[in-house]
Protein backbone atom coordinates (compact mmCIF):
# COMPACT_ATOMS: atom_id res chain seq x y z
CA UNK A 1 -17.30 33.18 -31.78
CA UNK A 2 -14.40 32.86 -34.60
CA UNK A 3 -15.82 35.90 -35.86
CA UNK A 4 -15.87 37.84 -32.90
CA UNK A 5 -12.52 36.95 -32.16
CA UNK A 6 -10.81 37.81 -35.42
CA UNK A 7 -12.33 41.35 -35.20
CA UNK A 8 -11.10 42.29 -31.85
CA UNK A 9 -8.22 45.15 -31.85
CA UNK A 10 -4.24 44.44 -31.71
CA UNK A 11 -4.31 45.87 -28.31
CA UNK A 12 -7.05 43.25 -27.01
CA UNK A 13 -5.51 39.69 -28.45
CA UNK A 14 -1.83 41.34 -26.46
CA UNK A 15 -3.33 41.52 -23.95
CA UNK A 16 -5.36 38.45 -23.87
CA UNK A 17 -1.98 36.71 -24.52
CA UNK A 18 -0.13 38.29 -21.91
CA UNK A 19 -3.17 37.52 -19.48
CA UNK A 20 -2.58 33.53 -20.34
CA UNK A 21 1.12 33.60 -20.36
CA UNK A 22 0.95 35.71 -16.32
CA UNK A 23 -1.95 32.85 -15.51
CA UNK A 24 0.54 30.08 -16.66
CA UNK A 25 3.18 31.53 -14.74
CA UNK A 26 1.15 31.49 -11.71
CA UNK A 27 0.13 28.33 -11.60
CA UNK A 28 3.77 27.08 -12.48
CA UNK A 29 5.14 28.97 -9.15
CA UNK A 30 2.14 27.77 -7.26
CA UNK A 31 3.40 24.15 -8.17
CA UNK A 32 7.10 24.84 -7.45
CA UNK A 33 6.11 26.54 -4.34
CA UNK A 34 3.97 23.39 -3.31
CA UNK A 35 7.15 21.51 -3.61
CA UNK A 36 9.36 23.48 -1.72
CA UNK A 37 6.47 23.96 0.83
CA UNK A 38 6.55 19.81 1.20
CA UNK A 39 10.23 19.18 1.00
CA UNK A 40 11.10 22.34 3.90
CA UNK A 41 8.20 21.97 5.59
CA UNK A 42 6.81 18.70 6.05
CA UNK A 43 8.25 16.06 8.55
CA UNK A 44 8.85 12.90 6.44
CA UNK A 45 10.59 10.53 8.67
CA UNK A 46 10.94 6.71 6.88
CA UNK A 47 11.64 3.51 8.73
CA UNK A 48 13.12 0.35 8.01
CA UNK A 49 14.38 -2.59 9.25
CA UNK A 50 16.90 -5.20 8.41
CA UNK A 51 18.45 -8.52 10.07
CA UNK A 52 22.20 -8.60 10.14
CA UNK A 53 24.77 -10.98 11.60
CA UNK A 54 27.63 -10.12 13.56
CA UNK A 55 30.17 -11.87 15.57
CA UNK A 56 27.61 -14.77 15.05
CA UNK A 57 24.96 -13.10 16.65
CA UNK A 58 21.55 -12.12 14.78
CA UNK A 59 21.27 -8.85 15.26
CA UNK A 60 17.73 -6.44 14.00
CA UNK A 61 18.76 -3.04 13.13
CA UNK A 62 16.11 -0.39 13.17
CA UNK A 63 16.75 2.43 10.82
CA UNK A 64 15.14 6.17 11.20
CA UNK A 65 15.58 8.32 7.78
CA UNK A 66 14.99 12.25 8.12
CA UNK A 67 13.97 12.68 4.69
CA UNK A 68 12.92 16.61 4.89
CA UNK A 69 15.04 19.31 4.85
CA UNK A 70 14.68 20.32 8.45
CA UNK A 71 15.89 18.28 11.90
CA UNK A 72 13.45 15.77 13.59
CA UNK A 73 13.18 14.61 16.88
CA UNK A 74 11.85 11.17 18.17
CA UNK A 75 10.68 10.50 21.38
CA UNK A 76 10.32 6.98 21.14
CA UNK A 77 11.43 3.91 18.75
CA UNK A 78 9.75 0.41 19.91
CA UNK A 79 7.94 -2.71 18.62
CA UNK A 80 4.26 -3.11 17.91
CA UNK A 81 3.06 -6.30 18.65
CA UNK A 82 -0.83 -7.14 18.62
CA UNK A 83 -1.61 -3.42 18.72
CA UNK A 84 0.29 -3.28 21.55
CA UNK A 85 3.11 -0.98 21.87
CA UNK A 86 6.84 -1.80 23.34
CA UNK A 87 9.08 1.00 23.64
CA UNK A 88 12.73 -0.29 23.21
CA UNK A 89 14.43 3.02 23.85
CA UNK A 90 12.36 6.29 25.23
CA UNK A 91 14.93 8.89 24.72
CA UNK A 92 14.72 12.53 22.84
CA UNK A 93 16.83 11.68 19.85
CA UNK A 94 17.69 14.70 17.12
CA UNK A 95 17.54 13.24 13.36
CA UNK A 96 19.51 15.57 11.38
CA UNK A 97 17.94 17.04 7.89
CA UNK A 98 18.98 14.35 5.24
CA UNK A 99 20.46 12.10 8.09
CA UNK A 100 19.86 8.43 9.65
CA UNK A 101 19.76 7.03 12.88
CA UNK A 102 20.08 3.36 13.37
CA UNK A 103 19.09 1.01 16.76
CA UNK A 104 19.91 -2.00 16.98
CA UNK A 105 18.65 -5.23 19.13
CA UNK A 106 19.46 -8.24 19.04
CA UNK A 107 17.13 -11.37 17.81
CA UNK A 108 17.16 -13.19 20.93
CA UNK A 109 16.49 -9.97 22.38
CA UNK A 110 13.32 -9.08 20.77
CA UNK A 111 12.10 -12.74 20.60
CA UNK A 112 12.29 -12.29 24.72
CA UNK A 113 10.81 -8.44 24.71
CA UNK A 114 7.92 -9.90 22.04
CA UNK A 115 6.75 -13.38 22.84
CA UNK A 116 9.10 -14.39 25.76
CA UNK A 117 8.42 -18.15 25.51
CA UNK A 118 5.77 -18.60 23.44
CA UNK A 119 5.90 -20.75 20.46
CA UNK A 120 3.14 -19.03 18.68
CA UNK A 121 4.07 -15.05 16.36
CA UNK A 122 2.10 -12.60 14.94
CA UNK A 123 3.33 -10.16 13.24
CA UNK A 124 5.75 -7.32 13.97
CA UNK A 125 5.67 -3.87 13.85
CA UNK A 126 8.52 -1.39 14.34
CA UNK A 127 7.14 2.37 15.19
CA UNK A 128 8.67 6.26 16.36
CA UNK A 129 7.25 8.88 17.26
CA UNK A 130 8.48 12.43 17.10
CA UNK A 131 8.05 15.19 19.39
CA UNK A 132 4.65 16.05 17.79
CA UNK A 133 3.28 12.36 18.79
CA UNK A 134 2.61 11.36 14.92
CA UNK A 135 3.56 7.75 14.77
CA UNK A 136 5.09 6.25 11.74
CA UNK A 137 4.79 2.45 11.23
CA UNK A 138 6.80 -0.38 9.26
CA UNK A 139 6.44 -4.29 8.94
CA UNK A 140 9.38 -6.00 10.69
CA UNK A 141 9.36 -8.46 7.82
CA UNK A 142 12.69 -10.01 8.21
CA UNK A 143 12.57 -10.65 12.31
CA UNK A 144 8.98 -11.87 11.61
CA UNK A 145 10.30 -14.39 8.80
CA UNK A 146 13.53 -14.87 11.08
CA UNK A 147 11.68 -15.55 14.41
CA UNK A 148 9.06 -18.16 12.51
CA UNK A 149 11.26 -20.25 10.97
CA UNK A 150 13.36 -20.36 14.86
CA UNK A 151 10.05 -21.36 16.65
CA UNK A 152 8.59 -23.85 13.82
CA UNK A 153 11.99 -25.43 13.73
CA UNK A 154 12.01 -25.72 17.87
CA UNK A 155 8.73 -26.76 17.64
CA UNK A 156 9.66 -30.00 15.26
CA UNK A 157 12.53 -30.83 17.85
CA UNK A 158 10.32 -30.83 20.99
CA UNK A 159 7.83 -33.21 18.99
CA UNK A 160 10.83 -35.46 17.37
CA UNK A 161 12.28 -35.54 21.61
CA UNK A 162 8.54 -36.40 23.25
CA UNK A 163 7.90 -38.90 20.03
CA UNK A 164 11.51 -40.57 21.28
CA UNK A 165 10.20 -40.09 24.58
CA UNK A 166 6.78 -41.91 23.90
CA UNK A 167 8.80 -44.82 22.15
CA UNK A 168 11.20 -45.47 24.87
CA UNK A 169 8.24 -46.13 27.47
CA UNK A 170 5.93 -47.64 25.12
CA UNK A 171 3.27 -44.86 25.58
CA UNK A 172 2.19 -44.49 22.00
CA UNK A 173 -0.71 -42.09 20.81
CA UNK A 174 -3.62 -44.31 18.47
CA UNK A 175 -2.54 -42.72 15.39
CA UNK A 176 0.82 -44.00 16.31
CA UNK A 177 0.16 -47.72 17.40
CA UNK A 178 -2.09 -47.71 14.04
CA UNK A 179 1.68 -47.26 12.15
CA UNK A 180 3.01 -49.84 14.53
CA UNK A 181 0.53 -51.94 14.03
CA UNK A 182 0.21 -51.20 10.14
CA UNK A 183 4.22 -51.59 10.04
CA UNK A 184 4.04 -55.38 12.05
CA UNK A 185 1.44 -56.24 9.45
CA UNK A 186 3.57 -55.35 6.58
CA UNK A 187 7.13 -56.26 7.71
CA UNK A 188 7.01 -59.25 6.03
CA UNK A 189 6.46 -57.63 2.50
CA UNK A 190 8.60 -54.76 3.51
CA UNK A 191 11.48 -57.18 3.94
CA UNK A 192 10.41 -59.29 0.91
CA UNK A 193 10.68 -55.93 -1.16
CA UNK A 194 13.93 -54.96 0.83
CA UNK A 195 15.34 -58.08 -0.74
CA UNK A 196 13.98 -57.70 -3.64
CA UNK A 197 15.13 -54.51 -4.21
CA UNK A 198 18.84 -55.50 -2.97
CA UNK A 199 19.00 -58.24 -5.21
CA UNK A 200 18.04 -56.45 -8.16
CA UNK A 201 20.33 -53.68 -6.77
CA UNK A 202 23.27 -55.72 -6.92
CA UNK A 203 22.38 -57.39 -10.14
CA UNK A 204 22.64 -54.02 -11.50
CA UNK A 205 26.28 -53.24 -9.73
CA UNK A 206 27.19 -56.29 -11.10
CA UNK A 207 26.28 -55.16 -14.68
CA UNK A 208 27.49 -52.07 -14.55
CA UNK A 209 30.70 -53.78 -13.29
CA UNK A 210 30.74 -56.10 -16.25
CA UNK A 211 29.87 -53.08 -18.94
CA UNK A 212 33.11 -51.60 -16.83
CA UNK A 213 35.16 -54.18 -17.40
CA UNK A 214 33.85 -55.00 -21.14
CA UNK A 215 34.59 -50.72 -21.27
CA UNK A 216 38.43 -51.04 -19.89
CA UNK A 217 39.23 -54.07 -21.76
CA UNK A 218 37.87 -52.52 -25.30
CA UNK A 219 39.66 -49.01 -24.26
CA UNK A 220 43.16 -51.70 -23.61
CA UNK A 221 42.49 -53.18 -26.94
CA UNK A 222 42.61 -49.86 -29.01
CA UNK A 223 45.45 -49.38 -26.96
CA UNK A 224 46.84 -51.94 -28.12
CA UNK A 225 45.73 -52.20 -31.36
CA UNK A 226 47.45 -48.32 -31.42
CA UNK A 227 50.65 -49.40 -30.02
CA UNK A 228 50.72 -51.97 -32.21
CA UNK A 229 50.27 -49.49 -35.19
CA UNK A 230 52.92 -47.54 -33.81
CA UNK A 231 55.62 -50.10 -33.55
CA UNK A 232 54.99 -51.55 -36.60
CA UNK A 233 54.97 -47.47 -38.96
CA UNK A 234 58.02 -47.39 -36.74
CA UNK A 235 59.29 -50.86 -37.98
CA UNK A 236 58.55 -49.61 -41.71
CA UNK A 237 60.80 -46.31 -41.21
CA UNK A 238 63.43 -48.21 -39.78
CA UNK A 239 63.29 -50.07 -42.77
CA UNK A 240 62.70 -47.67 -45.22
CA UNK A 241 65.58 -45.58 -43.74
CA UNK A 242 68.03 -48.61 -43.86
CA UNK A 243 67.10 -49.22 -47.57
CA UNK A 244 67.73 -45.42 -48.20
CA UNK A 245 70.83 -45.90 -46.48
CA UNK A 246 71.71 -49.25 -48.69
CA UNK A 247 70.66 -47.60 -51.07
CA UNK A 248 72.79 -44.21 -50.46
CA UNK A 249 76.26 -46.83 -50.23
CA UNK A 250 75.45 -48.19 -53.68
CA UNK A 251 75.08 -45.41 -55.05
CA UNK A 252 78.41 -44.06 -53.79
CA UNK A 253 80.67 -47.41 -54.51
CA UNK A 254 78.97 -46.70 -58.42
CA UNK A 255 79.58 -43.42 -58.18
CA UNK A 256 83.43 -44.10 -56.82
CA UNK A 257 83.87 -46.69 -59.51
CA UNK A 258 82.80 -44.69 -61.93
CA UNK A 259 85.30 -42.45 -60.68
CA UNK A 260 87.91 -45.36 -60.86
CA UNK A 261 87.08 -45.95 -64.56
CA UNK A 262 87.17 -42.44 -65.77
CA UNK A 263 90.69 -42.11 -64.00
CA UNK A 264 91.41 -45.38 -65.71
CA UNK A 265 90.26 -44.22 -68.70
CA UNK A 266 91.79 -40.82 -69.09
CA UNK A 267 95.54 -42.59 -67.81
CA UNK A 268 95.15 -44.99 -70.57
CA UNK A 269 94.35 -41.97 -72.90
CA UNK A 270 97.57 -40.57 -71.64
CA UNK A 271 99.50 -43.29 -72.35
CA UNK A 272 98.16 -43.71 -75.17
CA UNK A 273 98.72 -39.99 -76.48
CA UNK A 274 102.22 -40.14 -75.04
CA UNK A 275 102.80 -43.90 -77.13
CA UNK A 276 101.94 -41.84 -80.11
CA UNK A 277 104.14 -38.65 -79.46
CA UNK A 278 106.96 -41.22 -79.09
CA UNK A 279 106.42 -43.06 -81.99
CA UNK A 280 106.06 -39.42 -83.80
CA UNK A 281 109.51 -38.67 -82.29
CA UNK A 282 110.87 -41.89 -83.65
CA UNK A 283 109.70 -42.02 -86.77
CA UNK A 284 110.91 -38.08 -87.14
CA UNK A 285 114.35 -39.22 -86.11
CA UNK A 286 114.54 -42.09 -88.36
CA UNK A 287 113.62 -39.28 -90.96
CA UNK A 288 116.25 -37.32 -90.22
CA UNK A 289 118.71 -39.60 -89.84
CA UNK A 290 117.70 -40.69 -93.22
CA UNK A 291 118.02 -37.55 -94.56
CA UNK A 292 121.19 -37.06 -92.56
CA UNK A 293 123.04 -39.94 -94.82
CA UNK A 294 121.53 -39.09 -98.04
């Protein structure tokens, strides 16, 4: 086969080439063209649905999605409830190409259009159709979720009312006179334990008051013990600062009677030096006079 092909002609592998490069081309516009066929063509219409709250009011907003390239129209947006179907609005109703449409309703609403006033929910459908009849379909997750939770929680209150009910005229069901009865039985140790449990409870406040206390008064003592510390480093500077400042005056009396003696000293020098020019002078005159009555 590797033989055969390496001694075909030039002319054949070009054109064997350019037959596989037109045939990948072809199937690569075939794709595209499947594409653009499905976005322009087809009628994709999405729906969701969400629970919102406004001006303290639950409301469920439906919303419609044109997700095509061309308009839709639906005929009908409504709930599905046990494969039952309940249009909310029947109108003709143009979705734009690449556009939404919301409808709202509001919980209470739809809990009366559903169930009315059962206490028992399935669950929930929202559904439109468009002007061909093809339904599309989405769980109403939230309202479902929503609308439980409301009716369990109703549900508890009507049994907590007939149970008060029940008490108040002393009609009890068995498994109820079986707690009474259970609870008469055991009031006794309940109570003991009640006690006990109070006692120990307060022996516990009180310890925790004590290790309080015992907390506060070693917290005052460091305190204390600080303040202490304080006064008594500021005690020692005062002190040290007074003998600097004793010590500063002795140093200047020395220093000014040092001063005192060095004057002294140099005006006893001076007398001194001037008791010697005199007797200089004298002696010179007594010279000269000598000299004179020679």
């Amino acid at each position: 086969m590797l033989d055969w092909f390496r001694n075909l002609e030039p002319e054949f592998l070009i054109l064997f080439g350019a037959a596989f490069v037109t045939l990948i081309l072809l199937v690569v516009v075939i794709i595209r063209s499947a594409r653009i066929h499905a976005l322009i063509g087809k009628r994709a219409l999405d729906l969701s649905e969400d629970l919102l709250v406004r001006d303290n009011e639950e409301i469920v907003e439906i919303v419609m999605s044109n997700t095509s390239y061309i308009d839709i129209r639906t005929r009908t947006v409504g709930i599905l409830y046990k494969k039952t179907l309940l249009p909310i609005t029947e109108e003709d109703t143009i979705i734009f190409a690449r556009d939404s449409y919301r409808l709202s309703i509001t919980l209470s609403m739809l809990r009366k259009f559903v169930i009315g006033d059962q206490k028992k929910i399935k669950k929930i459908y929202v559904y439109a159709e468009d002007s061909l009849a093809r339904r599309t379909i989405k769980k109403a997750k939230n309202s479902y979720r929503r609308l439980k939770s409301i009716l369990k929680a109703e549900i508890k209150a009507e049994k907590l009312a007939a149970k008060k009910v029940r008490y108040e005229t002393g009609k009890y069901r068995f498994n109820e006179r079986v707690g009474l009865v259970i609870k008469a039985i055991f009031s006794p140790l309940s109570s003991l334990f009640r006690i006990i449990r109070q006692g120990i409870n307060r022996k516990l406040k009180n310890r925790e008051f004590k290790l309080e206390l015992k907390k506060e008064s070693r917290q005052l003592k460091r305190e204390m013990l600080h303040v202490e510390d304080e006064k008594r480093n500021q005690e020692m500077r005062e002190k040290h600062e007074e003998e600097l400042r004793l010590e500063r005056i002795r140093l200047e009396e020395e220093r000014q009677k040092l001063e005192k003696e060095h004057q002294e000293r140099v005006r006893l020098e001076e007398e001194r030096i001037k008791a010697e020019k005199e007797l200089l002078a004298a002696e010179k005159e007594k010279i000269e006079d000598k000299e004179i009555i020679d």
